[in-house]
C-alpha atoms as a PDB file:
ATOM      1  CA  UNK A   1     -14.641 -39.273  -8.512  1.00  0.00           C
ATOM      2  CA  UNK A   2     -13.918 -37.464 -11.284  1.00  0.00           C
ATOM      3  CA  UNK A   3     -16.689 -34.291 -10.350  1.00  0.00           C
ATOM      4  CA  UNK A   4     -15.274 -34.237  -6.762  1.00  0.00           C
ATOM      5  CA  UNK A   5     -11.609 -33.777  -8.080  1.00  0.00           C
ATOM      6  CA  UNK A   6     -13.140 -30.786 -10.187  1.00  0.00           C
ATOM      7  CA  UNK A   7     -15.034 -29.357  -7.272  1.00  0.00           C
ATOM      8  CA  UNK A   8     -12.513 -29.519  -5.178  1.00  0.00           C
ATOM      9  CA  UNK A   9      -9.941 -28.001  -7.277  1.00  0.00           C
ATOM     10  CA  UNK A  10     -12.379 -24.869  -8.198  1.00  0.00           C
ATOM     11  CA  UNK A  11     -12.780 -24.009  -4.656  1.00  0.00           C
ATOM     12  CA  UNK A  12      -9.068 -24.480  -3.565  1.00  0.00           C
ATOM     13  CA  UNK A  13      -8.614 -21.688  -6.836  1.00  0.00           C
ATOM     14  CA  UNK A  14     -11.094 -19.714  -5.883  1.00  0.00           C
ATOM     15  CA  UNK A  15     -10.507 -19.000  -2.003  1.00  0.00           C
ATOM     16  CA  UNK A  16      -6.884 -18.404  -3.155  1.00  0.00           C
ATOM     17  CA  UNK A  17      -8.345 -15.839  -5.360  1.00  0.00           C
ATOM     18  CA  UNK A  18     -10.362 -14.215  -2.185  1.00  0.00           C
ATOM     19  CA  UNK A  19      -7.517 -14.764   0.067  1.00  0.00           C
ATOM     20  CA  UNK A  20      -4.677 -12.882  -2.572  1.00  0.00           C
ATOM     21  CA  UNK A  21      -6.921 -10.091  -3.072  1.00  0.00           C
ATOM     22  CA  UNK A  22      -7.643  -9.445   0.562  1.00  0.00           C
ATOM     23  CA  UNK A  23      -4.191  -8.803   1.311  1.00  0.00           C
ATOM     24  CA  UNK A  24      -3.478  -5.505  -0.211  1.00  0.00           C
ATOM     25  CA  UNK A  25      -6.609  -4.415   1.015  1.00  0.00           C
ATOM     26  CA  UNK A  26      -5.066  -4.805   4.764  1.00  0.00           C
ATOM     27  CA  UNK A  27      -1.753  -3.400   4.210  1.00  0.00           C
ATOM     28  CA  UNK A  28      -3.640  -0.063   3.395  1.00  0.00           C
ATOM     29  CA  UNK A  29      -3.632   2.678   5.768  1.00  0.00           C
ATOM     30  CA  UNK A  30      -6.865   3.631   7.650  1.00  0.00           C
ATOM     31  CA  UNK A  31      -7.863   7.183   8.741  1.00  0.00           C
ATOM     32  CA  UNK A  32      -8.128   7.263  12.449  1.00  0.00           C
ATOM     33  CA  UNK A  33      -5.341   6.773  13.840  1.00  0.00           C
ATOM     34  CA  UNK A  34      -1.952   9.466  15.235  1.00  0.00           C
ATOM     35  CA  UNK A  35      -1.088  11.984  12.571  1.00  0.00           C
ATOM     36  CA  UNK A  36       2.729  11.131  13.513  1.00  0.00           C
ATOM     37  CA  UNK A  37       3.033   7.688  14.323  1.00  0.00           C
ATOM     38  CA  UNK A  38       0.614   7.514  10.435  1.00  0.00           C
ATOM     39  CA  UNK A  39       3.345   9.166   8.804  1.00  0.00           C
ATOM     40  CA  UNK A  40       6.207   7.938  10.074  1.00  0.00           C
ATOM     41  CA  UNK A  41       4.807   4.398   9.239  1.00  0.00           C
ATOM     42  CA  UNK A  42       4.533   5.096   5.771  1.00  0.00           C
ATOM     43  CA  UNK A  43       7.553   7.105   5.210  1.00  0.00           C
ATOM     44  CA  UNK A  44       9.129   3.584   6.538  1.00  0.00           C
ATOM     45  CA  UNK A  45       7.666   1.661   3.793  1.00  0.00           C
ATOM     46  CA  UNK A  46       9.429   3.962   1.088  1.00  0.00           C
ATOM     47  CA  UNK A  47       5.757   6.046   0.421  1.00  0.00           C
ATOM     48  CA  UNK A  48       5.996   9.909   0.419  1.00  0.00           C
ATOM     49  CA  UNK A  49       3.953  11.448   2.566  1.00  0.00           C
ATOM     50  CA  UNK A  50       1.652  15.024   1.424  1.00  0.00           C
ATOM     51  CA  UNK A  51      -0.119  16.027   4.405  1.00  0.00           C
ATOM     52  CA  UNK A  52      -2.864  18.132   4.738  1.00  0.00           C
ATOM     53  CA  UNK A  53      -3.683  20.241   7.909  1.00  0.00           C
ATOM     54  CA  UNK A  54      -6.937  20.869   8.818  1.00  0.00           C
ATOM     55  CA  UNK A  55      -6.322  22.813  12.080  1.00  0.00           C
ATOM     56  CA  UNK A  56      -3.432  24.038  13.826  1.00  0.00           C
ATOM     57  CA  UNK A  57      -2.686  20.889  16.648  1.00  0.00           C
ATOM     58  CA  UNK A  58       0.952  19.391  16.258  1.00  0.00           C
ATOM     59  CA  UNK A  59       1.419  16.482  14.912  1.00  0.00           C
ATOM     60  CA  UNK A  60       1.777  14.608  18.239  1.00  0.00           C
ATOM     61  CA  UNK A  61      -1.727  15.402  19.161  1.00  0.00           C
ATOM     62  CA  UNK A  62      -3.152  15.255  15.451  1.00  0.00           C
ATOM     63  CA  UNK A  63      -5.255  12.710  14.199  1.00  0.00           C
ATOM     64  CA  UNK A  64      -5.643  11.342  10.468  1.00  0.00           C
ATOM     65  CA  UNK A  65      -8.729  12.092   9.105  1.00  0.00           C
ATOM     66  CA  UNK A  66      -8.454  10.931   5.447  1.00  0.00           C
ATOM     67  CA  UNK A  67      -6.172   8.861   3.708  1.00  0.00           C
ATOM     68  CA  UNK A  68      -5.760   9.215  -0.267  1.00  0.00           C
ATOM     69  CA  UNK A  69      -3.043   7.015  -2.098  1.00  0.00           C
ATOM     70  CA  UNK A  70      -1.661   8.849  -4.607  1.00  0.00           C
ATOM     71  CA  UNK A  71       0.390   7.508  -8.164  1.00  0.00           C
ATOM     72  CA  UNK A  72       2.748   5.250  -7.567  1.00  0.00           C
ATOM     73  CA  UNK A  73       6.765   5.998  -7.185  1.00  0.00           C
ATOM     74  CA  UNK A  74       8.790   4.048  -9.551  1.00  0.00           C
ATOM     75  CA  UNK A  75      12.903   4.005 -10.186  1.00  0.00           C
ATOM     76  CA  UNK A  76      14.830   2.678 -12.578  1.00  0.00           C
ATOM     77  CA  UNK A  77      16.769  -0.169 -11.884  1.00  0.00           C
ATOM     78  CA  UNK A  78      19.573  -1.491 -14.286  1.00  0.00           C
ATOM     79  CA  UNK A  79      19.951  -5.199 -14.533  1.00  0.00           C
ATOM     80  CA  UNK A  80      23.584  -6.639 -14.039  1.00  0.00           C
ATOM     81  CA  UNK A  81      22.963  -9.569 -15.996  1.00  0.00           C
ATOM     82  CA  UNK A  82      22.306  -7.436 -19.218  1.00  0.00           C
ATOM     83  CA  UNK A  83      23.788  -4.056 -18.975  1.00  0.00           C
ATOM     84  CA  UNK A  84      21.565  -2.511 -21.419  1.00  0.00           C
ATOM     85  CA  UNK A  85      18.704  -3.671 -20.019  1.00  0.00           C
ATOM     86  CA  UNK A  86      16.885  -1.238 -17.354  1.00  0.00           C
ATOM     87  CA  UNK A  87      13.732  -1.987 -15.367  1.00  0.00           C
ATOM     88  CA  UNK A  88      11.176   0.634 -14.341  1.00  0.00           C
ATOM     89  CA  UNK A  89      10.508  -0.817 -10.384  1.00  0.00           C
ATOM     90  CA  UNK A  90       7.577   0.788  -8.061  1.00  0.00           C
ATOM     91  CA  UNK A  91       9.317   1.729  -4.646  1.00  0.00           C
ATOM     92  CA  UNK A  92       6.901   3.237  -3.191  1.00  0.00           C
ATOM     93  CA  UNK A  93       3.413   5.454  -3.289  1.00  0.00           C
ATOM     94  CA  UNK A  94       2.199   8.554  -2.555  1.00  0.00           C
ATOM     95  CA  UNK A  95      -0.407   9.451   0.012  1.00  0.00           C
ATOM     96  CA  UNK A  96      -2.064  12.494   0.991  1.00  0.00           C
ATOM     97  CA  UNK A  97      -3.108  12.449   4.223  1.00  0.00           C
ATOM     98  CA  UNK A  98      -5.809  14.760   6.220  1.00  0.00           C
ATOM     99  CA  UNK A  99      -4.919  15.657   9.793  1.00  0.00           C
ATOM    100  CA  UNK A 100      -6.788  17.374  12.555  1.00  0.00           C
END
């Protein structure tokens, strides 16, 4: 009884594990998609946006080519509990996009 508490216990950890890791991997933008729509989607989420234009089509009829995340964006936050304490917070990222 004893072995199938352990067993089961290791795998409940470990697809948490696979499952936690996964999920940044999906909230990543993928190249492919409209230039605009791309952008505006990220500038949403608090990201700054660097594009890079390959060719001379608006952004409307553009399409993302490459997607690059750049260092993150961070602010400092004070903490009203303390008021000498102040906490460095990521906001946001930056990506450089490629657009054709």
């Amino acid at each position: 009884m004893k072995t199938f508490t352990i067993a089961t216990a290791a795998a409940t950890g470990l697809a948490a594990a696979v499952l936690g890791l996964a999920a940044p991997a999906l909230a990543a933008p993928t190249a492919g998609g409209n230039a605009a729509d791309t952008i505006s989607a990220l500038e949403a989420q608090g990201n700054r946006v660097i594009v890079n234009r390959l060719s001379d089509a608006p952004l409307s009829q553009a399409s993302v080519v490459g997607i690059n995340r750049g260092s993150d964006i961070r602010s400092t936050v004070q903490d009203h509990r303390n008021d000498r304490t102040y906490q460095q917070t990521v906001t946001g990222h930056v990506y450089y996009l490629d657009i054709r």
